[in-house]
N, C-alpha and C. Protein backbone atom coordinates (compact mmCIF):
# COMPACT_ATOMS: atom_id res chain seq x y z
N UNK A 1 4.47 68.36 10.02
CA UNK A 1 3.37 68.64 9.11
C UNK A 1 2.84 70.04 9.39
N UNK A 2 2.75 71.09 7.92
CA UNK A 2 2.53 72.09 8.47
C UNK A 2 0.79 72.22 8.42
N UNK A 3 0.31 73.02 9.42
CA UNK A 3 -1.45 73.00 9.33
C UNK A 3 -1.58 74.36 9.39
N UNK A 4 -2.96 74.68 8.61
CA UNK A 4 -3.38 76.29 8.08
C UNK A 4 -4.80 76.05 8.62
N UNK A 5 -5.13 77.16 8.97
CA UNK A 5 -7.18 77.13 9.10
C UNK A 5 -7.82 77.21 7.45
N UNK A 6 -8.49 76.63 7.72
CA UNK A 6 -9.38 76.65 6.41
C UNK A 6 -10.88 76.68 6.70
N UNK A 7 -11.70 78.69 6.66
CA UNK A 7 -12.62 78.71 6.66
C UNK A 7 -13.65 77.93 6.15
N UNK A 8 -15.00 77.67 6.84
CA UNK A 8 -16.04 76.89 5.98
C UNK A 8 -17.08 77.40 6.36
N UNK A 9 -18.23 77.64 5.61
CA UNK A 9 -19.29 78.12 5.60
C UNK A 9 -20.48 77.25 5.70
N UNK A 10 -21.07 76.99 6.72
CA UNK A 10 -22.59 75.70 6.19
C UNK A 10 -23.39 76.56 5.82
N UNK A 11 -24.22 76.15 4.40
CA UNK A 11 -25.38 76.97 3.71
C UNK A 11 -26.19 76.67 4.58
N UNK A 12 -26.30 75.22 5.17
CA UNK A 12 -27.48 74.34 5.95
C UNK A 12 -26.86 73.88 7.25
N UNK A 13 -27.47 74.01 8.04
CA UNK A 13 -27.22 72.84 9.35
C UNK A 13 -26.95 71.88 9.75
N UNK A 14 -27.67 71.11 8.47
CA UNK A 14 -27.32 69.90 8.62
C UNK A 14 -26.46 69.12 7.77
N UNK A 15 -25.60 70.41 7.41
CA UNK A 15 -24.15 69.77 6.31
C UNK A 15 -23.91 68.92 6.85
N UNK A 16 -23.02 67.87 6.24
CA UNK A 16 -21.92 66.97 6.70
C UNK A 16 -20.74 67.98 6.41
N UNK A 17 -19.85 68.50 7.29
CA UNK A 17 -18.11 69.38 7.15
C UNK A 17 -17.46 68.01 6.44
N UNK A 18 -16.34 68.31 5.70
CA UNK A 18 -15.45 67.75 5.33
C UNK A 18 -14.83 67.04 6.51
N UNK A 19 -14.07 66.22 6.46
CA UNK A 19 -13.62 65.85 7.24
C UNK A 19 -12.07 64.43 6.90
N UNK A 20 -11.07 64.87 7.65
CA UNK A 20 -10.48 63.72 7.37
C UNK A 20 -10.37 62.38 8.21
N UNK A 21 -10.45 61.29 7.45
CA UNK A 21 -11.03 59.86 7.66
C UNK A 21 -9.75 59.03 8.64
N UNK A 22 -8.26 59.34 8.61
CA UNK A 22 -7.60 58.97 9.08
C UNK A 22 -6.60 59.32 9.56
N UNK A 23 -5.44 59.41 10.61
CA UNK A 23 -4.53 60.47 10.64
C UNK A 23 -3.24 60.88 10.05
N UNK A 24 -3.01 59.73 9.03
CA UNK A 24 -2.31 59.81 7.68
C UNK A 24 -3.06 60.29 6.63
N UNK A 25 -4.09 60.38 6.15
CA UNK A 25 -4.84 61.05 4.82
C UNK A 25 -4.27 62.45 5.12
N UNK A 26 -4.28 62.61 3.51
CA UNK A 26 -3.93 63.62 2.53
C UNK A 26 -4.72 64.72 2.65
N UNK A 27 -6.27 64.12 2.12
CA UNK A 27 -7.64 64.55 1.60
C UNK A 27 -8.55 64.47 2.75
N UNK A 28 -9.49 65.20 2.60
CA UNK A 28 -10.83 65.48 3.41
C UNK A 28 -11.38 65.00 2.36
N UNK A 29 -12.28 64.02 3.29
CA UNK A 29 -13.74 64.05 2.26
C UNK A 29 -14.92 64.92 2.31
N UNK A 30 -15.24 64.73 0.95
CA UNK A 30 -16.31 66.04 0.33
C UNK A 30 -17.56 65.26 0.49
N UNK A 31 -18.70 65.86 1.20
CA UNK A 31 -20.31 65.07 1.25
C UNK A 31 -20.85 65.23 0.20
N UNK A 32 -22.07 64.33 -0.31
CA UNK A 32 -23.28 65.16 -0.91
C UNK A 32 -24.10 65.66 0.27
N UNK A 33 -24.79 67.10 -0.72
CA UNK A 33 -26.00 67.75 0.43
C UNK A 33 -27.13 67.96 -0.46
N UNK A 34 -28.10 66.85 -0.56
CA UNK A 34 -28.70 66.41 -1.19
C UNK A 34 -30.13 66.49 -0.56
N UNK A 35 -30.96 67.12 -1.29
CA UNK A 35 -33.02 67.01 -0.68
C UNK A 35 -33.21 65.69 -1.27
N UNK A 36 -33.09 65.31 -2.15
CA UNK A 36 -33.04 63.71 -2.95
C UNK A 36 -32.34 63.30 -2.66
N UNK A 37 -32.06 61.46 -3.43
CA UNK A 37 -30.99 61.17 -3.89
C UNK A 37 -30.89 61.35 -5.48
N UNK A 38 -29.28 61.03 -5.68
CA UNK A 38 -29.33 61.35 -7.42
C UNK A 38 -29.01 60.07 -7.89
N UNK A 39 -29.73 59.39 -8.46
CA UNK A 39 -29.27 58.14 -9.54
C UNK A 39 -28.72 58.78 -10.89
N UNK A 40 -27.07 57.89 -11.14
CA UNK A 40 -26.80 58.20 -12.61
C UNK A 40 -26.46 57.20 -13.30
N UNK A 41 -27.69 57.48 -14.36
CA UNK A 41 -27.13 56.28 -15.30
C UNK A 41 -25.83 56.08 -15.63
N UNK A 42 -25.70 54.94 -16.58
CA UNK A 42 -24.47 54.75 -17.05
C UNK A 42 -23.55 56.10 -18.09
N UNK A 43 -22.74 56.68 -17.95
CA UNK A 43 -21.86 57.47 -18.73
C UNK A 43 -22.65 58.89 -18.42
N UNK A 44 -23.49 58.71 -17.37
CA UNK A 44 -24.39 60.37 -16.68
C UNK A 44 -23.24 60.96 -15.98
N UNK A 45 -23.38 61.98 -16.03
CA UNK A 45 -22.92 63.39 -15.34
C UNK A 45 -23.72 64.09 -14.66
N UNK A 46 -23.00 64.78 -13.54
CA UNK A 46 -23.74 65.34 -12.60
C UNK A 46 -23.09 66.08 -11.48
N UNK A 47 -24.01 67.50 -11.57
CA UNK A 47 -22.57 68.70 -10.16
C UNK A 47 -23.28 68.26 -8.92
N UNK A 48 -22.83 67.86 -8.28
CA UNK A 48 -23.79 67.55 -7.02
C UNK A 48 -22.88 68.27 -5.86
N UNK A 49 -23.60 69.24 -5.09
CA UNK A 49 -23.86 70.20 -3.91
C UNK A 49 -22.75 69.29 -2.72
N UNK A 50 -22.94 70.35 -2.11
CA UNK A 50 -21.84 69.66 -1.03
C UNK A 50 -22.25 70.55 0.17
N UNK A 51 -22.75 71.89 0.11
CA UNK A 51 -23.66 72.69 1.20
C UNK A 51 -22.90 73.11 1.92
N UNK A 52 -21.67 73.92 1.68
CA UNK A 52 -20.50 74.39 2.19
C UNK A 52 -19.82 75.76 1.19
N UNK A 53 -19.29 76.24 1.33
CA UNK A 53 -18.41 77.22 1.00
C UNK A 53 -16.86 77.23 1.82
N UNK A 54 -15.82 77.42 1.39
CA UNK A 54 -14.65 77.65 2.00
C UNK A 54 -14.54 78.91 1.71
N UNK A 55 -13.05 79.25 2.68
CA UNK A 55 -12.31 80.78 2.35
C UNK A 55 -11.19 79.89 2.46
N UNK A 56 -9.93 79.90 1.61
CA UNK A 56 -8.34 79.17 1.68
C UNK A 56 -7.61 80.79 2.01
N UNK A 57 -6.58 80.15 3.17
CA UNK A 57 -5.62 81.12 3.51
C UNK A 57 -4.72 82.03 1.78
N UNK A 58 -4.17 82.63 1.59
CA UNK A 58 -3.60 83.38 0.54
C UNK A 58 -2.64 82.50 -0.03
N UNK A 59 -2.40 82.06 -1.07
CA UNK A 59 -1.47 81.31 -1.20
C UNK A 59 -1.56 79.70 -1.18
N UNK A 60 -2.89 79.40 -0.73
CA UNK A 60 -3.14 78.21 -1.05
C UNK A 60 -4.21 77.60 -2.43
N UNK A 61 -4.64 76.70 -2.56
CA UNK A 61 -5.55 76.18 -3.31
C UNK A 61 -5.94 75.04 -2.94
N UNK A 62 -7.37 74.24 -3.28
CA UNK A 62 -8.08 73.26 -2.94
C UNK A 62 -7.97 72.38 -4.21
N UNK A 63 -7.35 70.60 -4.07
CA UNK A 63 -7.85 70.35 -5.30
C UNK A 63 -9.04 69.50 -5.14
N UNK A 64 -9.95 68.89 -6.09
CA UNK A 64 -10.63 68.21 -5.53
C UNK A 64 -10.45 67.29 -6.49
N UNK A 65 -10.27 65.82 -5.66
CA UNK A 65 -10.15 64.29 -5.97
C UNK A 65 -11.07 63.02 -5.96
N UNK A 66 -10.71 62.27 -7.43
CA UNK A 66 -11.93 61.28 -6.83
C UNK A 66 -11.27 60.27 -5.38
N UNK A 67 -12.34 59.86 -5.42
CA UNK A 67 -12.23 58.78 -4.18
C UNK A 67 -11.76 57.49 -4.89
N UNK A 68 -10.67 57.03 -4.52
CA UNK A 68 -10.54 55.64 -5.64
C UNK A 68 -11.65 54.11 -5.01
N UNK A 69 -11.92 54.17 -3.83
CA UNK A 69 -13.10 53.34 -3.61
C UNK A 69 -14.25 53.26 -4.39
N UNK A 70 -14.45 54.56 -4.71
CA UNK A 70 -15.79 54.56 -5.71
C UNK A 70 -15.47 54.63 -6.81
N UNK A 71 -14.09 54.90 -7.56
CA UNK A 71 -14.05 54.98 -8.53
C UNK A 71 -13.88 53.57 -9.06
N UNK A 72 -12.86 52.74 -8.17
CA UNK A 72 -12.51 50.78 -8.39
C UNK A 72 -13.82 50.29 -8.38
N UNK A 73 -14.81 50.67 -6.99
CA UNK A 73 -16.12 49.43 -6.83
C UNK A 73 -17.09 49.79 -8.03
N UNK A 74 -17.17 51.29 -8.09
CA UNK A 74 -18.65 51.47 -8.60
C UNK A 74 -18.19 52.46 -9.85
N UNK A 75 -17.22 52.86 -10.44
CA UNK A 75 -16.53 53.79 -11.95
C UNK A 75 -17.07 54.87 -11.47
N UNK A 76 -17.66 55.49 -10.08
CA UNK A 76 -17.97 56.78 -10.00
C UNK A 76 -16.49 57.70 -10.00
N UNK A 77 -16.21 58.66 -10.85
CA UNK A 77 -15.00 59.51 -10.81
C UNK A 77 -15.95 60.81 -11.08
N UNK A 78 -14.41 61.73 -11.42
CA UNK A 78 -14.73 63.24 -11.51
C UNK A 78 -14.57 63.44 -13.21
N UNK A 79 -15.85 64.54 -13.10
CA UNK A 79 -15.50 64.41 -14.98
C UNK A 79 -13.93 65.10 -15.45
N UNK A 80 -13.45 66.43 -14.45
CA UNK A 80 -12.54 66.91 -14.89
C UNK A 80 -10.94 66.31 -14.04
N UNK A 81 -11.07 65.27 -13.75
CA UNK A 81 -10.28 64.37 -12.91
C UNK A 81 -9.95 64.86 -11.74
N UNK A 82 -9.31 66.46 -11.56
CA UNK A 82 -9.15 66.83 -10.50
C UNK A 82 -9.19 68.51 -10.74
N UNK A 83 -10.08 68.64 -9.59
CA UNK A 83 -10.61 70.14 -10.14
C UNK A 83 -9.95 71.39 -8.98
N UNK A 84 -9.65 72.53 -9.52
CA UNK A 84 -9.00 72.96 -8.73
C UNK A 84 -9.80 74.53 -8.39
N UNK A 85 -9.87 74.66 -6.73
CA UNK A 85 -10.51 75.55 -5.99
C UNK A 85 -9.61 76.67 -5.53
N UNK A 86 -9.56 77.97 -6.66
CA UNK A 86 -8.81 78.69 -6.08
C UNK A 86 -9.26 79.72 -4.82
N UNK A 87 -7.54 80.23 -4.69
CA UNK A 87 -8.16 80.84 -2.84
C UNK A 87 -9.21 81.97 -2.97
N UNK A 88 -9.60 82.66 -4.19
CA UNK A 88 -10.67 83.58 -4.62
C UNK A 88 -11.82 83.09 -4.78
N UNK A 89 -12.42 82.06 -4.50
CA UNK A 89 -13.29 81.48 -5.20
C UNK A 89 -14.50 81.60 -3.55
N UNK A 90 -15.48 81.61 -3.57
CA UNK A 90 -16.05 81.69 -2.72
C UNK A 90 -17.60 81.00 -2.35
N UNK A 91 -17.56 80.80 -4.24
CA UNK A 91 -19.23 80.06 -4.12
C UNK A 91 -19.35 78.64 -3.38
N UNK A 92 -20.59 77.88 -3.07
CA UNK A 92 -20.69 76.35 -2.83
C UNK A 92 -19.79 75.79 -3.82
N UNK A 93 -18.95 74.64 -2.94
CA UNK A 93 -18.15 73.74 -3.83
C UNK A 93 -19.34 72.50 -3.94
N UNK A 94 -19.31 72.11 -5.08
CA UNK A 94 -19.89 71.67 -6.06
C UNK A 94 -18.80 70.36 -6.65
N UNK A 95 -19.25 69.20 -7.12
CA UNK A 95 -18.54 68.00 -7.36
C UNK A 95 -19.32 67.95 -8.84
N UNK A 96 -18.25 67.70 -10.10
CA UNK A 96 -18.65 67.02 -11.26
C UNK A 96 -18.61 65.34 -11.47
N UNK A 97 -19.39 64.51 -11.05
CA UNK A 97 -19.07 63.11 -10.84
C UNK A 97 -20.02 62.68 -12.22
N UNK A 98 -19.16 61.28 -13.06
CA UNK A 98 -19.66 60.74 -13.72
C UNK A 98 -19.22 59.46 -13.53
N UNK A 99 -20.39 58.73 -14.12
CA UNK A 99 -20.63 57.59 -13.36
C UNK A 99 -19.92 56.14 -15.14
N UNK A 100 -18.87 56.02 -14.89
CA UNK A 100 -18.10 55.24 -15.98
C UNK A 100 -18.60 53.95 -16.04
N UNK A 101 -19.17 53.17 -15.16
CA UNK A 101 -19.90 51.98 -15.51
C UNK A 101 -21.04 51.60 -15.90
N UNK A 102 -21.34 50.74 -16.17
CA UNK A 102 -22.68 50.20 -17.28
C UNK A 102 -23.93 49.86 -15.97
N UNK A 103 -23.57 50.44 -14.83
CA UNK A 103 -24.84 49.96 -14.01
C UNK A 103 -25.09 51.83 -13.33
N UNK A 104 -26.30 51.51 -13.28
CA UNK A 104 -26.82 52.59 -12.52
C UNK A 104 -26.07 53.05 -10.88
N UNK A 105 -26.23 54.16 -10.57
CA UNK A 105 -25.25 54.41 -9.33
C UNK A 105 -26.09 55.40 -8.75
N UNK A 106 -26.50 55.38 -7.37
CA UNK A 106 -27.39 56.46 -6.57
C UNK A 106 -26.62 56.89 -5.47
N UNK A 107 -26.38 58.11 -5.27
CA UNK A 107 -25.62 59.18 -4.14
C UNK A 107 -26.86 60.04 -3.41
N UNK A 108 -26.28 59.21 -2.03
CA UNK A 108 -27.27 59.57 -1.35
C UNK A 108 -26.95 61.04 -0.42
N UNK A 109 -28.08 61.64 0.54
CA UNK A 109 -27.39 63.08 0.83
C UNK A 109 -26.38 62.34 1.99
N UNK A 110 -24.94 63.29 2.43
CA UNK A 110 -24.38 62.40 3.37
C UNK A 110 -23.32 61.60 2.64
N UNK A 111 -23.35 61.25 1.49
CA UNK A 111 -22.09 60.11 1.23
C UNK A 111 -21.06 60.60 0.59
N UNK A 112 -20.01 60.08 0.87
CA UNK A 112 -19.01 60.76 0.87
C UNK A 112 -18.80 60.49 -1.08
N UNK A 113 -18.14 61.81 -1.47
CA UNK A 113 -17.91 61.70 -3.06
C UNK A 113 -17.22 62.15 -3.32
N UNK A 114 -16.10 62.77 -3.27
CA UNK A 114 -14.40 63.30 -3.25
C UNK A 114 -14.07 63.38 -2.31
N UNK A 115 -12.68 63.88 -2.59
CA UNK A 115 -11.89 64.17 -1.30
C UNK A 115 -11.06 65.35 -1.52
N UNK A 116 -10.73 66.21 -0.83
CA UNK A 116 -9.98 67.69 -1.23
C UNK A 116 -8.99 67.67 -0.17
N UNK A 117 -7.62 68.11 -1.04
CA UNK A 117 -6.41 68.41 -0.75
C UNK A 117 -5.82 69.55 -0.95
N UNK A 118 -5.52 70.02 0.54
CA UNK A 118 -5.08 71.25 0.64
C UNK A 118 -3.78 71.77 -0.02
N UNK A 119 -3.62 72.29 -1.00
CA UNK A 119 -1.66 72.86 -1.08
C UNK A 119 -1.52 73.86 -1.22
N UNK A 120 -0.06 74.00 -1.11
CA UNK A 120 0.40 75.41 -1.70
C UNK A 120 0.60 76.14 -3.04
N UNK A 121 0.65 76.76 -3.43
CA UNK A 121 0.78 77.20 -4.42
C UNK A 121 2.34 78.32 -4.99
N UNK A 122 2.57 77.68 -6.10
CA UNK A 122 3.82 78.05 -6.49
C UNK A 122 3.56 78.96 -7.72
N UNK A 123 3.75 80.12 -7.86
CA UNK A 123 3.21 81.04 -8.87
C UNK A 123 5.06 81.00 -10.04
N UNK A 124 4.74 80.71 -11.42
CA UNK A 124 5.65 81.05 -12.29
C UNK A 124 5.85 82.41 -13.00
N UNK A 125 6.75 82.93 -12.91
CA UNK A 125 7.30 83.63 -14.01
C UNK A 125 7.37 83.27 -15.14
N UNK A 126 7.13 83.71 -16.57
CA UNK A 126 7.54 83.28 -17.54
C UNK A 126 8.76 84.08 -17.95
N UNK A 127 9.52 83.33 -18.83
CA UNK A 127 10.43 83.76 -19.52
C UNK A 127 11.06 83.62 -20.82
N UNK A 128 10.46 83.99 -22.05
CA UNK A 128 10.92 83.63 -23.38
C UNK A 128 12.23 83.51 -23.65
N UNK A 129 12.73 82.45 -24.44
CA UNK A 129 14.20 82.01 -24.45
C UNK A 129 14.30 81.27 -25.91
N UNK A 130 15.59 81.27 -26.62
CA UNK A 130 15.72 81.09 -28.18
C UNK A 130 15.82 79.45 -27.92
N UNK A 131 16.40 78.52 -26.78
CA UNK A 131 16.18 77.09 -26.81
C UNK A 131 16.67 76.68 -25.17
N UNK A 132 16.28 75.64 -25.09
CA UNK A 132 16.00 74.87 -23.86
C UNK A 132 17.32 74.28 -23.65
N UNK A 133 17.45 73.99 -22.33
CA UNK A 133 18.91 72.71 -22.40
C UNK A 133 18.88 71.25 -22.38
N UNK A 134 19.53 70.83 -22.82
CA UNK A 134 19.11 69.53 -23.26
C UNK A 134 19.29 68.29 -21.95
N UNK A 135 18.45 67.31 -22.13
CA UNK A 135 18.17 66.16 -20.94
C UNK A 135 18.80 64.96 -22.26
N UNK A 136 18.93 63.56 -21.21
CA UNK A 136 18.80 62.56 -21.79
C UNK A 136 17.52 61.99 -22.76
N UNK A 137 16.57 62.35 -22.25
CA UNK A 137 15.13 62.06 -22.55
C UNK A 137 14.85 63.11 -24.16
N UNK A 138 15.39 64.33 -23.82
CA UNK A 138 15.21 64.97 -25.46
C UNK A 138 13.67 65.30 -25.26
N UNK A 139 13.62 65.10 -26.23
CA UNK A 139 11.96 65.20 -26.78
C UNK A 139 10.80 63.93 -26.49
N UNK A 140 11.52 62.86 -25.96
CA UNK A 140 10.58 61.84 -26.03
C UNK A 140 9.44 61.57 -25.17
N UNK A 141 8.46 61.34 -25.58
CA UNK A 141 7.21 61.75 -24.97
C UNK A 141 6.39 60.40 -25.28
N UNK A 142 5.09 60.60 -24.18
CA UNK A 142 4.10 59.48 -24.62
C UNK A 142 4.72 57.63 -24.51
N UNK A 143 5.37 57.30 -23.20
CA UNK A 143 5.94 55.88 -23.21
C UNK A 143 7.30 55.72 -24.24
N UNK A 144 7.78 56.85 -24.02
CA UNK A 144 9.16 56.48 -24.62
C UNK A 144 10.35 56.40 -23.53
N UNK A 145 9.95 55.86 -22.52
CA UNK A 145 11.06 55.85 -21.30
C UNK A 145 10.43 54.15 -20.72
N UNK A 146 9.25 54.10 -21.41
CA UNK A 146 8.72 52.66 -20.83
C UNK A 146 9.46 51.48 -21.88
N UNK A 147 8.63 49.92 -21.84
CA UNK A 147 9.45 48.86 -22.55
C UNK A 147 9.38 49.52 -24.06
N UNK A 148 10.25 48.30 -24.59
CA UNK A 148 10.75 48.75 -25.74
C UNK A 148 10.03 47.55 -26.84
C-alpha cells in the first residue's frame, strides 16, 4: 500500500483531524466543527464546516464520500454524491449533506459526516477521431446488459 503525507491545517484547536477508523478503510472520516448543532429537516440541505484545510501532494485529489451508516440508518447523504477536492484547492473543506428522510436529523460538533479518499489522478489527452471501435455492447446503455 502506497502512503503520501497529506498536509492539514486546524482553523481551531479543538478540531476533530480526520482520521481513519480501521486498518483496512479506504476513507478518513470527515468531522463536523460546529459552535451549534445543526438540525435538518426533512429534504434540508446544508455545508457544514469541518475546521480544517488540507494541502494534497501534486498529483493527487480528495474525494469526499457519504458514510453509508448514515446514509442506511438516518438518509443523511451528500447532495453532490461525491465531491471532489482538488490538489489546488486550499480553503476549509466543507460537507454538502442532505438529509433524504421524512424525520428530522441533528449533527452534532464532533460527529463524524463523510469520509475522504485519497487518489491519484490520471490526467487525459483528448483526441478527435471520425469513429470509435466497436465492443459487443455497441451503444447500449441504461440496463441493457441487465435481465431481459
Amino acid at each position: 500500500m502506497q502512503k503520501i503525507t497529506l498536509k492539514i491545517q486546524k482553523l481551531h484547536s479543538d478540531v476533530t483531524l480526520p482520521s481513519y477508523q480501521t486498518e483496512g478503510a479506504a476513507g478518513m472520516d470527515l468531522c463536523a466543527y460546529l459552535s451549534e448543532p445543526v438540525t435538518l429537516k426533512s429534504l434540508e440541505r446544508r455545508l457544514i464546516p469541518t475546521g480544517i484545510k488540507i494541502e494534497l501532494p501534486h498529483g493527487y485529489e480528495a474525494q469526499v464520500r457519504p458514510r453509508s451508516g448514515m446514509s442506511i440508518k438516518h438518509g443523511i447523504t451528500l447532495v453532490n454524491c461525491v465531491g471532489t477536492i482538488d490538489e489546488d484547492y486550499r480553503g476549509e473543506l466543507c460537507v454538502p449533506v442532505i438529509n433524504l428522510s421524512t424525520e428530522e436529523f441533528t449533527i452534532n460538533n464532533g460527529d463524524r459526516i463523510a469520509q475522504m479518499v485519497i487518489a491519484a489522478v490520471t490526467k487525459a489527452e483528448t483526441k478527435i477521431v471520425s469513429e470509435l471501435s466497436d465492443t459487443q455492447r455497441g451503444e447500449g446503455g441504461f440496463g441493457s446488459t441487465g435481465r431481459k
